[in-house]
C-alpha atoms as a PDB file:
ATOM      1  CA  UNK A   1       0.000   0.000   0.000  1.00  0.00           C
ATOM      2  CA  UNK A   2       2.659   2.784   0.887  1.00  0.00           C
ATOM      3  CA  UNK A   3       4.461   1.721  -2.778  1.00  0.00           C
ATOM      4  CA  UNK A   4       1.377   2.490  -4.192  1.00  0.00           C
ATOM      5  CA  UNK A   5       0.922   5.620  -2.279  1.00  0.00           C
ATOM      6  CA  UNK A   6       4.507   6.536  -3.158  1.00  0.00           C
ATOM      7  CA  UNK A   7       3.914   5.635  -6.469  1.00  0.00           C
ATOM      8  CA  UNK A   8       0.699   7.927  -7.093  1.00  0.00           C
ATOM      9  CA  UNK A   9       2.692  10.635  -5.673  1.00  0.00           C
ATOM     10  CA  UNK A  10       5.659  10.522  -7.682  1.00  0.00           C
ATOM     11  CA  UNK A  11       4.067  10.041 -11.066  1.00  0.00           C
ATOM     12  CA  UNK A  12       0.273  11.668 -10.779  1.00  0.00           C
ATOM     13  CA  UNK A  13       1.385  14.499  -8.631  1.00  0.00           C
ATOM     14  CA  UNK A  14       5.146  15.461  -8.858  1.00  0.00           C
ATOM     15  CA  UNK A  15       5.958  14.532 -12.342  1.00  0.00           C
ATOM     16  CA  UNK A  16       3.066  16.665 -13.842  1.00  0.00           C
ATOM     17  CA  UNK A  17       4.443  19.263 -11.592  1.00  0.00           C
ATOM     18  CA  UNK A  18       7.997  19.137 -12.810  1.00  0.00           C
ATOM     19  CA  UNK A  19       6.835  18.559 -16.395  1.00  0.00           C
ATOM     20  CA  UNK A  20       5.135  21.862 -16.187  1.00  0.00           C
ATOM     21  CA  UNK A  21       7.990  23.901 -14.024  1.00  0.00           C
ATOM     22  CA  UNK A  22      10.472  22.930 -16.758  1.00  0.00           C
ATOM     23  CA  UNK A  23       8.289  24.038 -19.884  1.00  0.00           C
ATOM     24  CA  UNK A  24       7.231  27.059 -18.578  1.00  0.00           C
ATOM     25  CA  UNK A  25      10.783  28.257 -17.395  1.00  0.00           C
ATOM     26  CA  UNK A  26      12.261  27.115 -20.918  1.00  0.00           C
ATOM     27  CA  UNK A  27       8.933  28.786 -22.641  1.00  0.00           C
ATOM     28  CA  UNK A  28       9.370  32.231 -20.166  1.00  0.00           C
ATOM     29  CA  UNK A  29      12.475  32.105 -19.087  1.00  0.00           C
ATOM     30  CA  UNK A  30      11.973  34.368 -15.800  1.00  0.00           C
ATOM     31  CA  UNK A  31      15.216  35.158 -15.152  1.00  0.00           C
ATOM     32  CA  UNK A  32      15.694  37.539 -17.821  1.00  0.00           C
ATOM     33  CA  UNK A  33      14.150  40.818 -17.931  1.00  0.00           C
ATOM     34  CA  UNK A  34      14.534  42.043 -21.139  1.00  0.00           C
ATOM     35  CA  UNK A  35      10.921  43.521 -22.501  1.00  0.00           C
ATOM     36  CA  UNK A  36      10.433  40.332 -24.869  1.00  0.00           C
ATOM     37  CA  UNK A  37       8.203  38.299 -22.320  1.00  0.00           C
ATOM     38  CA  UNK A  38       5.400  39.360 -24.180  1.00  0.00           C
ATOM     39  CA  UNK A  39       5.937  37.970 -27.639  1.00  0.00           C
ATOM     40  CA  UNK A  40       8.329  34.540 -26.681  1.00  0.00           C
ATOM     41  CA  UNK A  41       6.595  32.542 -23.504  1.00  0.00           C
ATOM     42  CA  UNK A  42       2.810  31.665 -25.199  1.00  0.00           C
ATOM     43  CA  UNK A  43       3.700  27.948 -26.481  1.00  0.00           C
ATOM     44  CA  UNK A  44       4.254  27.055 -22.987  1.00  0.00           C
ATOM     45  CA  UNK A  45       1.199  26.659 -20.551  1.00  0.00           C
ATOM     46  CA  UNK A  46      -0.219  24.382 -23.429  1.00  0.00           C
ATOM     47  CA  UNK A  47       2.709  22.229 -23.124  1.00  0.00           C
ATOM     48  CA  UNK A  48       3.469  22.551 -19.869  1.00  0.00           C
ATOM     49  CA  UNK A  49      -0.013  21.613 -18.887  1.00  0.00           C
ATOM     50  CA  UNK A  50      -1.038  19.180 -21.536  1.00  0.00           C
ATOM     51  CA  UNK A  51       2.083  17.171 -21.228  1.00  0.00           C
ATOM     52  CA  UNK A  52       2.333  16.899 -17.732  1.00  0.00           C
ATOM     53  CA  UNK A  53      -1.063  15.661 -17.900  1.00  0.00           C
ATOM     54  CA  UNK A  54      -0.062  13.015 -20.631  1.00  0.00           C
ATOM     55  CA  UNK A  55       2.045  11.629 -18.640  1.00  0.00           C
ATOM     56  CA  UNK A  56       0.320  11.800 -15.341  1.00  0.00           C
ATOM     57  CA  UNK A  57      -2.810  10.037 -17.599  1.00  0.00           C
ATOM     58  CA  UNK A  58      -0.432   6.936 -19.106  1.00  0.00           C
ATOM     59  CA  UNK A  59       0.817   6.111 -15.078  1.00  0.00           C
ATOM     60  CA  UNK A  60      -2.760   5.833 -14.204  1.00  0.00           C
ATOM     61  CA  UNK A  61      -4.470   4.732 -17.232  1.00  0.00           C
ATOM     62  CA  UNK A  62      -2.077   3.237 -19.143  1.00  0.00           C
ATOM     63  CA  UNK A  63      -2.008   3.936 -22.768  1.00  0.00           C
ATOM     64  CA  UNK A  64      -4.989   4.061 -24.400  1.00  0.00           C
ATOM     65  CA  UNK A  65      -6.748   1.515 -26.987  1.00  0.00           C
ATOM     66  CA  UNK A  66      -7.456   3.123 -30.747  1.00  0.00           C
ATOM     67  CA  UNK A  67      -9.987   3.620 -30.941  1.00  0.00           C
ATOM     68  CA  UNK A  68     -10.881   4.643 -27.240  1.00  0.00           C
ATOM     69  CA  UNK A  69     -12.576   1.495 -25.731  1.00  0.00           C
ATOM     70  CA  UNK A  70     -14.052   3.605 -22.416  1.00  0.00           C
ATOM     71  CA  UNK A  71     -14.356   7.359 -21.735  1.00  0.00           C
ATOM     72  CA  UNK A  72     -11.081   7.662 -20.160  1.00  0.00           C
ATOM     73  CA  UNK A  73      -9.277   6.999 -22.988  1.00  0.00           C
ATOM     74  CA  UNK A  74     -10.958  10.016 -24.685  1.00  0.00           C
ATOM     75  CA  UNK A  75      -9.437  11.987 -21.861  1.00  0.00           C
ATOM     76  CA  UNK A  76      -5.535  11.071 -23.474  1.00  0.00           C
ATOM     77  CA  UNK A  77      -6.843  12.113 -26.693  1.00  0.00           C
ATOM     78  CA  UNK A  78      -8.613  14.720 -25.951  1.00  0.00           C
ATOM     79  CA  UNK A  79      -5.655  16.227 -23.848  1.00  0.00           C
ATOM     80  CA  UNK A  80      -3.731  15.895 -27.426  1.00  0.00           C
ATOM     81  CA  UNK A  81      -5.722  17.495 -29.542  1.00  0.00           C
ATOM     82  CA  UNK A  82      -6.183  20.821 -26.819  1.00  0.00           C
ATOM     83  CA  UNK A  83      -1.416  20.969 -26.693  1.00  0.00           C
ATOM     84  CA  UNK A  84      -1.859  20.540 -30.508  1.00  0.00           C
ATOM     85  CA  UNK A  85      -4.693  23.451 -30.558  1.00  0.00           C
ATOM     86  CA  UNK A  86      -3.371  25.267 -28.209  1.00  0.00           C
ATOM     87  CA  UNK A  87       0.298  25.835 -29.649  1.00  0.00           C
ATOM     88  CA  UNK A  88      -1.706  26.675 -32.925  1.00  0.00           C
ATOM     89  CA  UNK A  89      -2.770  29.499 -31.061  1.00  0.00           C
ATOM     90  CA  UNK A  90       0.169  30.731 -29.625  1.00  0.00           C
ATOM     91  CA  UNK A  91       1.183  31.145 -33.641  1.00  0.00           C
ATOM     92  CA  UNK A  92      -1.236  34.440 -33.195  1.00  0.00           C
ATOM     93  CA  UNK A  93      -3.495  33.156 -35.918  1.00  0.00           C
ATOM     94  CA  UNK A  94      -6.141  35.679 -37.901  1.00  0.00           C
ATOM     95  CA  UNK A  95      -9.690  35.824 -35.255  1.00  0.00           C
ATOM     96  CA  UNK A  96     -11.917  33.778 -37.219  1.00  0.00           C
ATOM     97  CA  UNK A  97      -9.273  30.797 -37.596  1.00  0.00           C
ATOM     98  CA  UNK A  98      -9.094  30.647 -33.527  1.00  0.00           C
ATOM     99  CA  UNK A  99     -12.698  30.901 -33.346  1.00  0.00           C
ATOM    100  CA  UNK A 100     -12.899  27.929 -36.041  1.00  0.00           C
ATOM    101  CA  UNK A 101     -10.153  25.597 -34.128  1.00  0.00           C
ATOM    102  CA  UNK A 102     -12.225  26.340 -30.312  1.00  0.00           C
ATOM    103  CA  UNK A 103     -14.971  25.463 -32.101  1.00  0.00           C
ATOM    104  CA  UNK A 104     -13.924  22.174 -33.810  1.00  0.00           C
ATOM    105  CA  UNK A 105     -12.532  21.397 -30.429  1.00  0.00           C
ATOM    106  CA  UNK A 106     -15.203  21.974 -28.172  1.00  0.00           C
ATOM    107  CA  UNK A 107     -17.562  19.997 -30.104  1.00  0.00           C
ATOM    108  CA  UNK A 108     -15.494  16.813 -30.047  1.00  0.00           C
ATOM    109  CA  UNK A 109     -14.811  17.019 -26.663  1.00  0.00           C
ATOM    110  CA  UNK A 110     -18.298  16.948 -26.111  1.00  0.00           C
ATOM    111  CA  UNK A 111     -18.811  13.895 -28.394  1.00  0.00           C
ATOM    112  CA  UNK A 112     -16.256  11.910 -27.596  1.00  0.00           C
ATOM    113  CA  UNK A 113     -17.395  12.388 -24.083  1.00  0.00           C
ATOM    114  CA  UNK A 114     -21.334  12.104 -24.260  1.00  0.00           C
ATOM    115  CA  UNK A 115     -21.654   9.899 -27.470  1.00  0.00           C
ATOM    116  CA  UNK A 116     -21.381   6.623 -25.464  1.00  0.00           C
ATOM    117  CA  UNK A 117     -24.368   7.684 -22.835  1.00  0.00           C
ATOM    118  CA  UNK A 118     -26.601   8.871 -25.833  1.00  0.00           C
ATOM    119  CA  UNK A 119     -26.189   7.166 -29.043  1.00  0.00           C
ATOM    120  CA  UNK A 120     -28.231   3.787 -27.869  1.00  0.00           C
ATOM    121  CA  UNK A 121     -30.573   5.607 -25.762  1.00  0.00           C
ATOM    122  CA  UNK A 122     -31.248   8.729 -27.575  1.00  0.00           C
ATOM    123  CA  UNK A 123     -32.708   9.976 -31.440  1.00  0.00           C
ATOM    124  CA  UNK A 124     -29.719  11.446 -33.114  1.00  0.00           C
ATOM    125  CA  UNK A 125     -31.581  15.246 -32.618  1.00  0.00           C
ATOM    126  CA  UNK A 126     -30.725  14.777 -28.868  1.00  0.00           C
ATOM    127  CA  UNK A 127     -27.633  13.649 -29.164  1.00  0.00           C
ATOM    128  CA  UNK A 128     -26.581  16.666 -31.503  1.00  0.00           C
ATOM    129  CA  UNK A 129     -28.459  19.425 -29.337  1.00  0.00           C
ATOM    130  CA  UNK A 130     -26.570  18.179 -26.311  1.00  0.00           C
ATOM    131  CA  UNK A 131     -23.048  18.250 -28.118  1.00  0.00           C
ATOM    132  CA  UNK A 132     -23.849  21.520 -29.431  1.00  0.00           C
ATOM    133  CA  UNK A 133     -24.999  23.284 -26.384  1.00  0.00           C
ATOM    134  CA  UNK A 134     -22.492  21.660 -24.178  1.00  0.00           C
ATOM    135  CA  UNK A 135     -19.665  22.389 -26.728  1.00  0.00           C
ATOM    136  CA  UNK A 136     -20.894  26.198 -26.662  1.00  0.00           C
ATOM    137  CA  UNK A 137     -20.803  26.014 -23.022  1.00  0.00           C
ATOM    138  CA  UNK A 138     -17.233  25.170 -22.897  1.00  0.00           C
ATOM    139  CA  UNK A 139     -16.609  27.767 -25.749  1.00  0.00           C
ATOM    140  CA  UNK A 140     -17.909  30.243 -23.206  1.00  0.00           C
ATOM    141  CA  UNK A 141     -16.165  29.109 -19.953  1.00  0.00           C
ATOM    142  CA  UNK A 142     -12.767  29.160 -21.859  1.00  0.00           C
ATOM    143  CA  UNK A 143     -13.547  32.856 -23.427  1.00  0.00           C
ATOM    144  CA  UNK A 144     -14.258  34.157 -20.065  1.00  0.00           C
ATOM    145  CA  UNK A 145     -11.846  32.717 -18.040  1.00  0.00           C
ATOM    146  CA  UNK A 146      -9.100  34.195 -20.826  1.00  0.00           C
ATOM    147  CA  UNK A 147     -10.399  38.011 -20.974  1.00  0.00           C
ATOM    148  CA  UNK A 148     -10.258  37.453 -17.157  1.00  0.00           C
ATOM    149  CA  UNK A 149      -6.525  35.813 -17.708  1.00  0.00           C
ATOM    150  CA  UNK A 150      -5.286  38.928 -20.120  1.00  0.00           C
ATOM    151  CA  UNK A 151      -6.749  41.507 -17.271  1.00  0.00           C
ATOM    152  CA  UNK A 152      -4.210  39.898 -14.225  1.00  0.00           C
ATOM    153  CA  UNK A 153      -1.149  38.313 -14.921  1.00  0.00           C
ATOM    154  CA  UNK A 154       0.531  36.805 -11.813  1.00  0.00           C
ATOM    155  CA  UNK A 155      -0.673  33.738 -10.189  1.00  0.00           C
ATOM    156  CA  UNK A 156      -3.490  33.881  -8.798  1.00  0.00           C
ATOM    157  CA  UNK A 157      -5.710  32.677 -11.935  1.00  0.00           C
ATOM    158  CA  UNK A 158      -3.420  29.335 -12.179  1.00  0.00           C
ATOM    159  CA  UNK A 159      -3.244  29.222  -8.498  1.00  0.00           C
ATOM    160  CA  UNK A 160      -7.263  29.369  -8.015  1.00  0.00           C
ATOM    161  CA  UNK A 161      -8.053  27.168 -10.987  1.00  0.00           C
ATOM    162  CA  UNK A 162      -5.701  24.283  -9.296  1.00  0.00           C
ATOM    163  CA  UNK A 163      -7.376  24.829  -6.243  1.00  0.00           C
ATOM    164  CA  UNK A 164     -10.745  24.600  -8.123  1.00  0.00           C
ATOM    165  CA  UNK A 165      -9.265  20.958  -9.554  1.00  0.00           C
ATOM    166  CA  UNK A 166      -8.365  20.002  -6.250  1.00  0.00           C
ATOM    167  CA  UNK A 167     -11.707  20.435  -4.914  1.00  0.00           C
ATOM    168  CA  UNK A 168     -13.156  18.720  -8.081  1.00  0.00           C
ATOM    169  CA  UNK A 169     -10.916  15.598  -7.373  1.00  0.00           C
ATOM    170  CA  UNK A 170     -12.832  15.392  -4.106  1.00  0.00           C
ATOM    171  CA  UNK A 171     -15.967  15.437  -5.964  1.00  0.00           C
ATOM    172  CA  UNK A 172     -15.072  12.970  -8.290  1.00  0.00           C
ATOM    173  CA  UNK A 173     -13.934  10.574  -5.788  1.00  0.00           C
ATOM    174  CA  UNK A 174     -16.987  10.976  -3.723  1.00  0.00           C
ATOM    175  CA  UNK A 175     -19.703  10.896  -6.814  1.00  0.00           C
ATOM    176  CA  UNK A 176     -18.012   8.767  -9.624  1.00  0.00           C
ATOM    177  CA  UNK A 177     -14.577   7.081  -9.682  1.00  0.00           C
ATOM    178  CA  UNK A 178     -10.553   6.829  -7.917  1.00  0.00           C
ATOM    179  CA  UNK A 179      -9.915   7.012 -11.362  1.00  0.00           C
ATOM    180  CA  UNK A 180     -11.301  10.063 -12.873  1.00  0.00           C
ATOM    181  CA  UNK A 181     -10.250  11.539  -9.148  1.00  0.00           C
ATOM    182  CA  UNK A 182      -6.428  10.819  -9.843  1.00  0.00           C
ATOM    183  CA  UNK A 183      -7.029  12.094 -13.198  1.00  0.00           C
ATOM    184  CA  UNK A 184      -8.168  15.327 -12.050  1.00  0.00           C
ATOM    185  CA  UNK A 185      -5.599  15.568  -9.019  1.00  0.00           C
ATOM    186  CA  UNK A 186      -2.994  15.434 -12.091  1.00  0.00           C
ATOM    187  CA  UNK A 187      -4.354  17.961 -13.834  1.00  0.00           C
ATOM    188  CA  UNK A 188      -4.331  20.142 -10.905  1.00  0.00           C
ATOM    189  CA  UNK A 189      -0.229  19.137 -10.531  1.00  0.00           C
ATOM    190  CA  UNK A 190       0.069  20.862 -13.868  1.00  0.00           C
ATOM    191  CA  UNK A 191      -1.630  23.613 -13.172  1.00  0.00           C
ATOM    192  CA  UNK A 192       0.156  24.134  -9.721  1.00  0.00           C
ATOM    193  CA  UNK A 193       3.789  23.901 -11.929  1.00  0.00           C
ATOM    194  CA  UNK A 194       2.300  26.820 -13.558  1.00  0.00           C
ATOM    195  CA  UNK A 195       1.285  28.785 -11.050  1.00  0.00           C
ATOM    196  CA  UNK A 196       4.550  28.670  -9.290  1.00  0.00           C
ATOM    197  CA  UNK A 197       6.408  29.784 -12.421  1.00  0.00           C
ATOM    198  CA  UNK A 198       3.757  32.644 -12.770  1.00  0.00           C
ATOM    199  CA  UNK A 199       5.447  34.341  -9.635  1.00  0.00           C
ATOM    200  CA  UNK A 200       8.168  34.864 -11.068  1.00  0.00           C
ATOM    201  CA  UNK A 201       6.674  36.587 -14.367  1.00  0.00           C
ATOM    202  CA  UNK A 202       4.660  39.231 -13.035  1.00  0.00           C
ATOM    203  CA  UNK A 203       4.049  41.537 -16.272  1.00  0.00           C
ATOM    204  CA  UNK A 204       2.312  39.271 -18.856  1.00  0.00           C
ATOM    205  CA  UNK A 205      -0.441  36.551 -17.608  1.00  0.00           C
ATOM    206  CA  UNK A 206       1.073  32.929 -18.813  1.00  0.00           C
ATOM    207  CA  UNK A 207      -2.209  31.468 -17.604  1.00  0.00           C
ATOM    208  CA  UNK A 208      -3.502  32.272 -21.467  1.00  0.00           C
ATOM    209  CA  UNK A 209      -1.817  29.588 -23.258  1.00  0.00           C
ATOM    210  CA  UNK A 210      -2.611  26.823 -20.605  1.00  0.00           C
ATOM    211  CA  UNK A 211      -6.422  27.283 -20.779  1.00  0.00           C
ATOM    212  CA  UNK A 212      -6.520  26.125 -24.368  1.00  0.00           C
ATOM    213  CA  UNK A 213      -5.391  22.618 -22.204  1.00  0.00           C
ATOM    214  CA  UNK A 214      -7.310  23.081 -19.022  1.00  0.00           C
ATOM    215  CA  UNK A 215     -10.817  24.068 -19.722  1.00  0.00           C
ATOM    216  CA  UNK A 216     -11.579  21.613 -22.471  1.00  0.00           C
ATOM    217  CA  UNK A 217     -10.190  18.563 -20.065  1.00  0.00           C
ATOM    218  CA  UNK A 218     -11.807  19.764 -16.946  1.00  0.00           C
ATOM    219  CA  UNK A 219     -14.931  19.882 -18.746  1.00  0.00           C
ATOM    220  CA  UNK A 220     -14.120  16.553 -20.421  1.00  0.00           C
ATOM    221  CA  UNK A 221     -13.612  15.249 -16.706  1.00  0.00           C
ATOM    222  CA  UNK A 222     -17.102  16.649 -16.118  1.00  0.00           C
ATOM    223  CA  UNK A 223     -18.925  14.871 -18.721  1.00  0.00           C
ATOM    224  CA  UNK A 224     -17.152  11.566 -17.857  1.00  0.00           C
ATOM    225  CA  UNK A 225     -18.696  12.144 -14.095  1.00  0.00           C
ATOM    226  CA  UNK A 226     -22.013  12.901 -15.481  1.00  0.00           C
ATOM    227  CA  UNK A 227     -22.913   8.989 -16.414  1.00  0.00           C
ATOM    228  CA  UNK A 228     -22.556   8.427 -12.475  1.00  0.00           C
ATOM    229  CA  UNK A 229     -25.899   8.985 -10.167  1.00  0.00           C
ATOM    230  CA  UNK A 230     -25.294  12.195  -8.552  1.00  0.00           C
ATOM    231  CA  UNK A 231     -27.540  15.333  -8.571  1.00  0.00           C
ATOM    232  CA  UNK A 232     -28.268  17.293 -11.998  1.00  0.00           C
ATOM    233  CA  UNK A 233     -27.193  20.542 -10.995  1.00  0.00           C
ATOM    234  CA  UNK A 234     -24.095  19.645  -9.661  1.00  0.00           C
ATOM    235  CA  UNK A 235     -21.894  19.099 -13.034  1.00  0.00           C
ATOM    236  CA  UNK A 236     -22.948  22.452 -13.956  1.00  0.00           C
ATOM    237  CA  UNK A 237     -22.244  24.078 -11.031  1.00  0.00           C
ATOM    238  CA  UNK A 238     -19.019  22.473 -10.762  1.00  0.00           C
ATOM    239  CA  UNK A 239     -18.143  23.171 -14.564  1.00  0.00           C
ATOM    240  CA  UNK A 240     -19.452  27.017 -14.370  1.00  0.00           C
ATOM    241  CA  UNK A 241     -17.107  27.497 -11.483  1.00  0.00           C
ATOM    242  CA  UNK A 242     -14.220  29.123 -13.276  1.00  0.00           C
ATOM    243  CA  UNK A 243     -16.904  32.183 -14.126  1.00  0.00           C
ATOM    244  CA  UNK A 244     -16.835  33.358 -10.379  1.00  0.00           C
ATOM    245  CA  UNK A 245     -13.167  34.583 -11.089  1.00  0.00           C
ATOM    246  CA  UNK A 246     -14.703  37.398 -12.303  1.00  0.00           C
ATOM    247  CA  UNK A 247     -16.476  38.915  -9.191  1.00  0.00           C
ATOM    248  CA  UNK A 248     -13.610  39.780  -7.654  1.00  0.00           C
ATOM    249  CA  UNK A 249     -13.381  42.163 -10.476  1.00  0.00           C
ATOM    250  CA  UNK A 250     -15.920  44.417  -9.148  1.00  0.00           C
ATOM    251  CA  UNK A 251     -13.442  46.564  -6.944  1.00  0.00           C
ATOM    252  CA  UNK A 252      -9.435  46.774  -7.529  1.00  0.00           C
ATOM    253  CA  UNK A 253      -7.425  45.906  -4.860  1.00  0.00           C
ATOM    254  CA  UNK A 254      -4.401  44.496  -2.978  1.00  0.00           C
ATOM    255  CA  UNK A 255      -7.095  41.490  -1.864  1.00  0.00           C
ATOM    256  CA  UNK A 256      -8.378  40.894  -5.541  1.00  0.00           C
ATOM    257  CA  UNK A 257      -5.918  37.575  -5.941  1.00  0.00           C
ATOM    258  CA  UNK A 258      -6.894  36.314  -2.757  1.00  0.00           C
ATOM    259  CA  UNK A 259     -10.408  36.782  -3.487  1.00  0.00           C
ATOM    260  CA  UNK A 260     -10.422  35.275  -6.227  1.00  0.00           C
ATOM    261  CA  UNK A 261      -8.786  31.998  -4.563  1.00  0.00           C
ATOM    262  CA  UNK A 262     -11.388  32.221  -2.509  1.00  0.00           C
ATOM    263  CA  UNK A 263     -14.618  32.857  -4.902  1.00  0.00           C
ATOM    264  CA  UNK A 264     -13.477  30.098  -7.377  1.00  0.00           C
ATOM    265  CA  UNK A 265     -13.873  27.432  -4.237  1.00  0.00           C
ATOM    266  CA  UNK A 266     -17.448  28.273  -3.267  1.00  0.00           C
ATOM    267  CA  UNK A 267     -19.202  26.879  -6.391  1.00  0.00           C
ATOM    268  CA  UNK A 268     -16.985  23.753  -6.177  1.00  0.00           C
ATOM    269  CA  UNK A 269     -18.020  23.241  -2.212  1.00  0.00           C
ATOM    270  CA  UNK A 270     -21.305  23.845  -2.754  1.00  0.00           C
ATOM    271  CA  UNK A 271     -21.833  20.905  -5.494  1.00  0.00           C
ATOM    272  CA  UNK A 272     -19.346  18.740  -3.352  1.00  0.00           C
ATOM    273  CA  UNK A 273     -22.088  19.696  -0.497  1.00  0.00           C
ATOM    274  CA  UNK A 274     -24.759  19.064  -2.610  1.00  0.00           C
ATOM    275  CA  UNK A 275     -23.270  15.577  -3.942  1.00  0.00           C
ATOM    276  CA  UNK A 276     -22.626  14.585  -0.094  1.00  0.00           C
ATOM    277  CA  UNK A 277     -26.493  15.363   1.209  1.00  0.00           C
ATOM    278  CA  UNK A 278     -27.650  13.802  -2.023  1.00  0.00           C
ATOM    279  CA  UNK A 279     -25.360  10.154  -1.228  1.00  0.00           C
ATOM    280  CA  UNK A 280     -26.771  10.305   2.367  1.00  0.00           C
ATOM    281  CA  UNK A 281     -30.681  10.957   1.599  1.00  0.00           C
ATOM    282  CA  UNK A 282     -30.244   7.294  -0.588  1.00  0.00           C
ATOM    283  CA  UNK A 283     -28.333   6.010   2.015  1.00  0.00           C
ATOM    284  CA  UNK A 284     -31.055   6.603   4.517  1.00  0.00           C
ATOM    285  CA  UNK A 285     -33.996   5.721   2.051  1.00  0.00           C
ATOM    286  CA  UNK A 286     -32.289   2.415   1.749  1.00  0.00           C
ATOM    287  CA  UNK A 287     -31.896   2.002   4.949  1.00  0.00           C
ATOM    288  CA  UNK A 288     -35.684   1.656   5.468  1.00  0.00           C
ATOM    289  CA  UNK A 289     -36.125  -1.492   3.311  1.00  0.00           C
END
């Protein structure tokens, strides 16, 4: 058992970690302060985060079958396609390309992740409104969340969003799976290696590049917890989380960052609270027969 623990932490938590330290210090290079941060450091919170999750996802998972026998082999694809959209992006492509490549993206993420809960149970015009609507969703989240990203460099986006994972992994482990847990708990390892890098490099956010990686997977993990028996509202909740950033916005000040650790976590405690009550009204209800 402590192997395994040891294990876990080694590969799921301080690889992704390291992974993501190293990429973003080649990508930003903090030590220098010479004006160019601005046009040289983009192509690294993709990488940094998407790898580090790669790797983190093959030490759990293992590698995954082609094509993807369960939804967690989506996840390793998925996270693939986001590093290989997401250094497209750092390229500074014309609007309507980006816009086009999000787009394309989004949607499969939310077929690969819904189509094998819908296609034997539901007419094709179901499946297709869900994968549209949930693939706008995510379009929306990841918009959002990067206006918010341009506005404050520093850490505390990639700091709060970890945090956010963190709390998710709870989630997952209480409503759904170990699995999709650990999965999430390495995602959040990435995102911590950014964060920690982001102190250093106060005058540009390099939280933009890694949310072309981290939005579409943590709503990938979302949809993968969705098949389990757990309250409707609380995916959404839980997904929409990353909005809340913004209302620290409403007043400038030395306790924005910290406020917006702080906001971020209430959406995710309140499904988490919502997920626990939920667990223990079936409990009881079985209980009685």
């Amino acid at each position: 058992m402590l192997e395994f623990i040891q294990k876990q932490l080694v590969w799921a938590v301080a690889m992704p970690l390291s992974i993501a330290i190293v990429c973003m210090v080649i990508a930003w290079r903090p030590w220098q302060r010479d004006g160019r941060e601005t046009v040289r450091g983009w192509w690294g919170g993709p990488l940094a985060v998407g790898l580090g999750y790669l790797v983190g996802h093959v030490t759990i998972n293992q590698w995954p079958a082609w094509p993807p026998a369960q939804a967690t082999d989506n996840l390793f694809f998925i996270a693939v396609a986001t590093i290989i959209v997401g250094l497209t992006e750092a390229i500074r492509l014309p609007a309507p390309v980006r816009w086009a490549l999000r787009a394309l993206l989004c949607l499969g993420v939310s077929w690969f992740m819904i189509s094998n809960g819908y296609k034997s149970g539901h007419r094709g015009g179901v499946v297709a409104a869900w994968t549209v609507g949930q693939a706008v969703g995510i379009v929306l989240i990841w918009t959002l969340t990067e206006r918010l990203a341009q506005r404050r460099p520093g850490p505390s986006i990639p700091l709060a969003l970890s945090l956010l994972i963190a709390v998710a992994s709870v989630f997952f482990l209480v409503g759904s799976s170990a699995r999709l847990a650990q999965l999430a708990g390495v995602l959040g390892a990435a995102l911590g290696g950014v964060s920690l890098v982001a102190m250093s490099v106060q005058r540009v956010s390099v939280a933009r590049g890694m949310l072309a990686v981290m939005v579409p997977l943590y709503s990938a993990l979302i949809l993968y917890s969705w098949q389990y028996d757990k309250p409707l509202g609380t995916p959404i909740i839980l997904a929409a989380a990353p909005l809340t950033l913004w209302l620290a916005e409403w007043r400038e000040s030395a306790t924005a960052a910290i406020g917006r650790i702080l906001l971020v976590g209430v959406p995710a405690l309140i499904a988490l609270s919502l997920l626990l009550w939920f667990q223990l009204d079936q409990a009881a209800g079985e209980s009685l027969y």
